[in-house]
PDB file of N, CA and C in Angstrom:
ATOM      1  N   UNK A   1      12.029  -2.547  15.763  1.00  0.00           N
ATOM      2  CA  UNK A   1      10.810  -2.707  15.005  1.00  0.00           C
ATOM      3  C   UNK A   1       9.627  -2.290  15.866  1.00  0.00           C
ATOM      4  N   UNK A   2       9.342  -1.315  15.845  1.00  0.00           N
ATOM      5  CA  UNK A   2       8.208  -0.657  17.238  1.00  0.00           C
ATOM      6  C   UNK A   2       6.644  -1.226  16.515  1.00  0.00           C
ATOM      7  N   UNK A   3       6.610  -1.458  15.365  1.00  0.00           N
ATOM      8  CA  UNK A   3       5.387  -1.926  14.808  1.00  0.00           C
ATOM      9  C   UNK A   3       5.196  -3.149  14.504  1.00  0.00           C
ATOM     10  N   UNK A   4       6.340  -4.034  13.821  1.00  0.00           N
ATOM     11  CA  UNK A   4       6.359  -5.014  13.004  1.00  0.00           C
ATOM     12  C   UNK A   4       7.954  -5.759  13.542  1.00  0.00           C
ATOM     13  N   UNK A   5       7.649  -7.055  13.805  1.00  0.00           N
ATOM     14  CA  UNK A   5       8.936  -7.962  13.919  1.00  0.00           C
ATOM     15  C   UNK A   5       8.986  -8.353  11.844  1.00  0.00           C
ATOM     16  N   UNK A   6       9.633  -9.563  12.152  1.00  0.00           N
ATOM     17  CA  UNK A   6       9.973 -10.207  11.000  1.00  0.00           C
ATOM     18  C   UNK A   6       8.813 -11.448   9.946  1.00  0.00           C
ATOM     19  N   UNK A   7       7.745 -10.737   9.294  1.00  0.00           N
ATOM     20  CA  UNK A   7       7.112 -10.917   8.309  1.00  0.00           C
ATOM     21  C   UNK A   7       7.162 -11.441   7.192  1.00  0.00           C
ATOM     22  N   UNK A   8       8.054 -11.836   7.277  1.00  0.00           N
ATOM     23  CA  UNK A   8       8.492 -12.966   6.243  1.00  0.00           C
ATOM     24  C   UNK A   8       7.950 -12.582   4.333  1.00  0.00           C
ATOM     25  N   UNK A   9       7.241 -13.100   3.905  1.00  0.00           N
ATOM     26  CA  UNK A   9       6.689 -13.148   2.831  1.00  0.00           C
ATOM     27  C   UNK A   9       5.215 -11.973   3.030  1.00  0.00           C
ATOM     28  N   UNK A  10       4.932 -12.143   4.325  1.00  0.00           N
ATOM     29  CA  UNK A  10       3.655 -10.884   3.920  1.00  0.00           C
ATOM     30  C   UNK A  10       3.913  -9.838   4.202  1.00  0.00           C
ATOM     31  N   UNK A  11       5.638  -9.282   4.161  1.00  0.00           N
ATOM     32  CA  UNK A  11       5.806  -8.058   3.921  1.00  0.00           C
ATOM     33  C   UNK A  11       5.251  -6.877   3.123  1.00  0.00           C
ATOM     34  N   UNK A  12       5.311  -7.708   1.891  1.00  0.00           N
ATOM     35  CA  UNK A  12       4.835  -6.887   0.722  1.00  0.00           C
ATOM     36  C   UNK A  12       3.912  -6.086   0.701  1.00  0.00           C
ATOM     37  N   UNK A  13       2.659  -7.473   0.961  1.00  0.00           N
ATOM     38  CA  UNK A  13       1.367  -6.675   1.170  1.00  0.00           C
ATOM     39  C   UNK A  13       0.826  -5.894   2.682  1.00  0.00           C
ATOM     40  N   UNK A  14       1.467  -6.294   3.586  1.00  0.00           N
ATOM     41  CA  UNK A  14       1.660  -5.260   4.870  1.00  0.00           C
ATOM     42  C   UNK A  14       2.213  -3.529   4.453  1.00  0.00           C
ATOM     43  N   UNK A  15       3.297  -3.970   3.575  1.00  0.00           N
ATOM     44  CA  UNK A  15       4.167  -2.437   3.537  1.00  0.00           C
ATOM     45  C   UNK A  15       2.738  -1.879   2.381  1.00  0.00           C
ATOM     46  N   UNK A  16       2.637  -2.509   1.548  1.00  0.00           N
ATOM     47  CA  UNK A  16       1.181  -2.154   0.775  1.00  0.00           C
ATOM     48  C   UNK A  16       0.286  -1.377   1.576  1.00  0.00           C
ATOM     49  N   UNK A  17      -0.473  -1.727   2.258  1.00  0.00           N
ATOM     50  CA  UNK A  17      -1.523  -1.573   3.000  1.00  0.00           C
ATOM     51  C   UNK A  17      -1.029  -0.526   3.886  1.00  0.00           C
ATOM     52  N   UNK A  18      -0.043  -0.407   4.533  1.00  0.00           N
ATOM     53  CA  UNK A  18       0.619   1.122   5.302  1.00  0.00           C
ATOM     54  C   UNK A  18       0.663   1.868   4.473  1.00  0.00           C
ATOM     55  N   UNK A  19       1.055   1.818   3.348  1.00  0.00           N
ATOM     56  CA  UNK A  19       1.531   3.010   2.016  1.00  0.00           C
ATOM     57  C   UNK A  19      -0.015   3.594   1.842  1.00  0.00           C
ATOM     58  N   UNK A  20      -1.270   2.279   1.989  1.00  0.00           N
ATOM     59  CA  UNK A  20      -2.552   3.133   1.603  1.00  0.00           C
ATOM     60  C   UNK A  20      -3.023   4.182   2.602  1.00  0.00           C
ATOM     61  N   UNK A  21      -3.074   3.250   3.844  1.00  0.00           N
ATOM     62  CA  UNK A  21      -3.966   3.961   4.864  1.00  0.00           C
ATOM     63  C   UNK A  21      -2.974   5.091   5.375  1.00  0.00           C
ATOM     64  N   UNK A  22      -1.857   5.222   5.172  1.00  0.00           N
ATOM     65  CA  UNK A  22      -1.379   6.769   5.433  1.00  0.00           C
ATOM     66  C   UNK A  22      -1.245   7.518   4.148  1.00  0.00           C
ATOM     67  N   UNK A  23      -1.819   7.388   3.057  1.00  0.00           N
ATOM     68  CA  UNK A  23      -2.269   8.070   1.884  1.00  0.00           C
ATOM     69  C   UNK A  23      -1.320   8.411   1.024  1.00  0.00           C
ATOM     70  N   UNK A  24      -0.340   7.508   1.095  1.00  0.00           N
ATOM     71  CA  UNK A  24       0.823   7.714   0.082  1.00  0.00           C
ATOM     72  C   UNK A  24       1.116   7.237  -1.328  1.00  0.00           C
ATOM     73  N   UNK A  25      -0.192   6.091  -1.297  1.00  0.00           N
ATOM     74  CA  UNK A  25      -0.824   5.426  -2.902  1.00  0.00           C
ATOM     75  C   UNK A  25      -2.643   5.963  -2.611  1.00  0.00           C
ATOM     76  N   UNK A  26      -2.688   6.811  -3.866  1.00  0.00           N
ATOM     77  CA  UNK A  26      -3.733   6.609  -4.493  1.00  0.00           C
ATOM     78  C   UNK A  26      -3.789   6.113  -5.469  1.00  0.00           C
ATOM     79  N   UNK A  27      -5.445   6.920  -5.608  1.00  0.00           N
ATOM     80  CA  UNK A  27      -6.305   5.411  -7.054  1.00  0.00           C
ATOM     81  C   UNK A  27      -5.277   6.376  -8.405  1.00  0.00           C
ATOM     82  N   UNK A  28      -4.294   5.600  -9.462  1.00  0.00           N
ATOM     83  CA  UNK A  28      -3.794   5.755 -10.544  1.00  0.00           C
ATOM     84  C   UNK A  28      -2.770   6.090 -10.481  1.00  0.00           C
ATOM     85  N   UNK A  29      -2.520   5.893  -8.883  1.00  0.00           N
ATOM     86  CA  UNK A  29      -0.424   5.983  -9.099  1.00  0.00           C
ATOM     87  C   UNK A  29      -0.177   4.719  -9.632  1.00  0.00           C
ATOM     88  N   UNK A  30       1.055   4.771  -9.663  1.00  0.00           N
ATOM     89  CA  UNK A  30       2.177   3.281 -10.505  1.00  0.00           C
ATOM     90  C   UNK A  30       2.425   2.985  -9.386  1.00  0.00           C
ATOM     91  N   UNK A  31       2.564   1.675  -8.891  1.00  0.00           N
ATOM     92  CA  UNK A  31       3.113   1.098  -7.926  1.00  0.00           C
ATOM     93  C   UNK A  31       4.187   0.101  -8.404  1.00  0.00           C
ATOM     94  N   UNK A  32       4.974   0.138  -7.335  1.00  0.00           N
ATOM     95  CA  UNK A  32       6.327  -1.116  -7.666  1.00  0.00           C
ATOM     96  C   UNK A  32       6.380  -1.820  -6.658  1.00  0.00           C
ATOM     97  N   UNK A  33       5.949  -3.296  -6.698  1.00  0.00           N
ATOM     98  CA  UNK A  33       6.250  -3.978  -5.479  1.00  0.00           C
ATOM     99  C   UNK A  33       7.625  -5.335  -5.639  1.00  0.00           C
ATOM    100  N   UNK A  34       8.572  -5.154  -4.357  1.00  0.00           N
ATOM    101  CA  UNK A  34       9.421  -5.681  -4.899  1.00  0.00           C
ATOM    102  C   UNK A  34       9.725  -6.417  -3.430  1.00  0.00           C
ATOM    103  N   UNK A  35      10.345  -7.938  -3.541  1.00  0.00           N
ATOM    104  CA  UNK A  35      10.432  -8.847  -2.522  1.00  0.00           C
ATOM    105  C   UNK A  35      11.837  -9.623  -2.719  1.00  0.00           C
ATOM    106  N   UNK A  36      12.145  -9.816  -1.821  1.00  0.00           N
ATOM    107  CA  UNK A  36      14.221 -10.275  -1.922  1.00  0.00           C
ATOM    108  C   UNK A  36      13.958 -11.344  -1.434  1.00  0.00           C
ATOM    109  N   UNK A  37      14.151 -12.476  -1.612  1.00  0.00           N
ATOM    110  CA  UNK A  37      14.598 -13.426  -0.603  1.00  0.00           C
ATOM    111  C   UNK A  37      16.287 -14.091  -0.302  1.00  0.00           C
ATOM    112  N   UNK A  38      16.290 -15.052   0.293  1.00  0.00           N
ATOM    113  CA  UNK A  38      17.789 -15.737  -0.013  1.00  0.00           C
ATOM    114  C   UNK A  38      18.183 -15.926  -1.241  1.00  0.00           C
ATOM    115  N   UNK A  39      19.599 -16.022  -1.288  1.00  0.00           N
ATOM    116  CA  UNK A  39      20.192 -16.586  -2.177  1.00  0.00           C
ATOM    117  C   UNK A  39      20.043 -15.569  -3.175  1.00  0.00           C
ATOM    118  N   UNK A  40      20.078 -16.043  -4.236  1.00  0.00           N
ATOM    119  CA  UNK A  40      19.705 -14.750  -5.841  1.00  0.00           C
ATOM    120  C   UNK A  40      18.262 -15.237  -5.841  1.00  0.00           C
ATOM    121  N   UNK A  41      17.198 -14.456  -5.032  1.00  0.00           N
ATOM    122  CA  UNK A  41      15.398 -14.941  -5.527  1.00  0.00           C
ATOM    123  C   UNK A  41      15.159 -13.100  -5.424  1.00  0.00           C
ATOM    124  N   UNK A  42      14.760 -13.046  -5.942  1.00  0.00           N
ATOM    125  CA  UNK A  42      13.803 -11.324  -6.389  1.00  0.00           C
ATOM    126  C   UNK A  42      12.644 -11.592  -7.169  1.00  0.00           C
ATOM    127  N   UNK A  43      11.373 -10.801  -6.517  1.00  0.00           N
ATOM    128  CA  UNK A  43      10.366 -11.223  -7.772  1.00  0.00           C
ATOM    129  C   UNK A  43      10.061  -9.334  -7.243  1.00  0.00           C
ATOM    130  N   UNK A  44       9.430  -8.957  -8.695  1.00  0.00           N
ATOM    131  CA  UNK A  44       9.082  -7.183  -8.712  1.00  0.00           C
ATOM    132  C   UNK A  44       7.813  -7.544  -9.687  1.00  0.00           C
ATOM    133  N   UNK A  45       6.784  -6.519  -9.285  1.00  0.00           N
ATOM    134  CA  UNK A  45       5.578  -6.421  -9.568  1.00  0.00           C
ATOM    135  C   UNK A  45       5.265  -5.132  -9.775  1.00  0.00           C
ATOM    136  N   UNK A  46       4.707  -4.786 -10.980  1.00  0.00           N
ATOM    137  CA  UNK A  46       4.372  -3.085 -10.951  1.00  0.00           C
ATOM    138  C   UNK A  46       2.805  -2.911 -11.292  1.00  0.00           C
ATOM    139  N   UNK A  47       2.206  -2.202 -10.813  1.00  0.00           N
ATOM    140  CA  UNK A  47       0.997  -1.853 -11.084  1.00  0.00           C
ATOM    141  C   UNK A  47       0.175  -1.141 -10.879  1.00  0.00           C
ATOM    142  N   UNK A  48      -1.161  -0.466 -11.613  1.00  0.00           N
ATOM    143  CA  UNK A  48      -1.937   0.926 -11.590  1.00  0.00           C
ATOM    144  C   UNK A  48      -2.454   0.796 -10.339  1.00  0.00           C
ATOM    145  N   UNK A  49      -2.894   1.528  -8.906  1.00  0.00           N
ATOM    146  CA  UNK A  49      -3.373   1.112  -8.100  1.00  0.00           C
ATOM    147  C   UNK A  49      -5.042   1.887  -8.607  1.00  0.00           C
TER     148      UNK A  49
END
């Protein structure tokens, strides 16, 4: 992990925020944000950025 150890829950919005500032979401793409945890837990989020 040369950048990031283990982030637990603010993955999401970390991997978010890399995707912006290296310009890989702009303003009116679709975004999909999606988070695993233990056991059977998944929550997915989609939205206009």
């Amino acid at each position: 992990f040369p950048e990031l150890g283990n982030v637990g829950p603010a993955s999401v919005p970390i991997t978010l925020h890399q995707a912006v500032a290296a310009g890989r979401i702009q303003k009116g793409n679709r975004v999909a944000l999606m988070g695993i945890g233990s056991g059977i837990n998944v929550s997915m989020l989609e939205l206009v950025w």
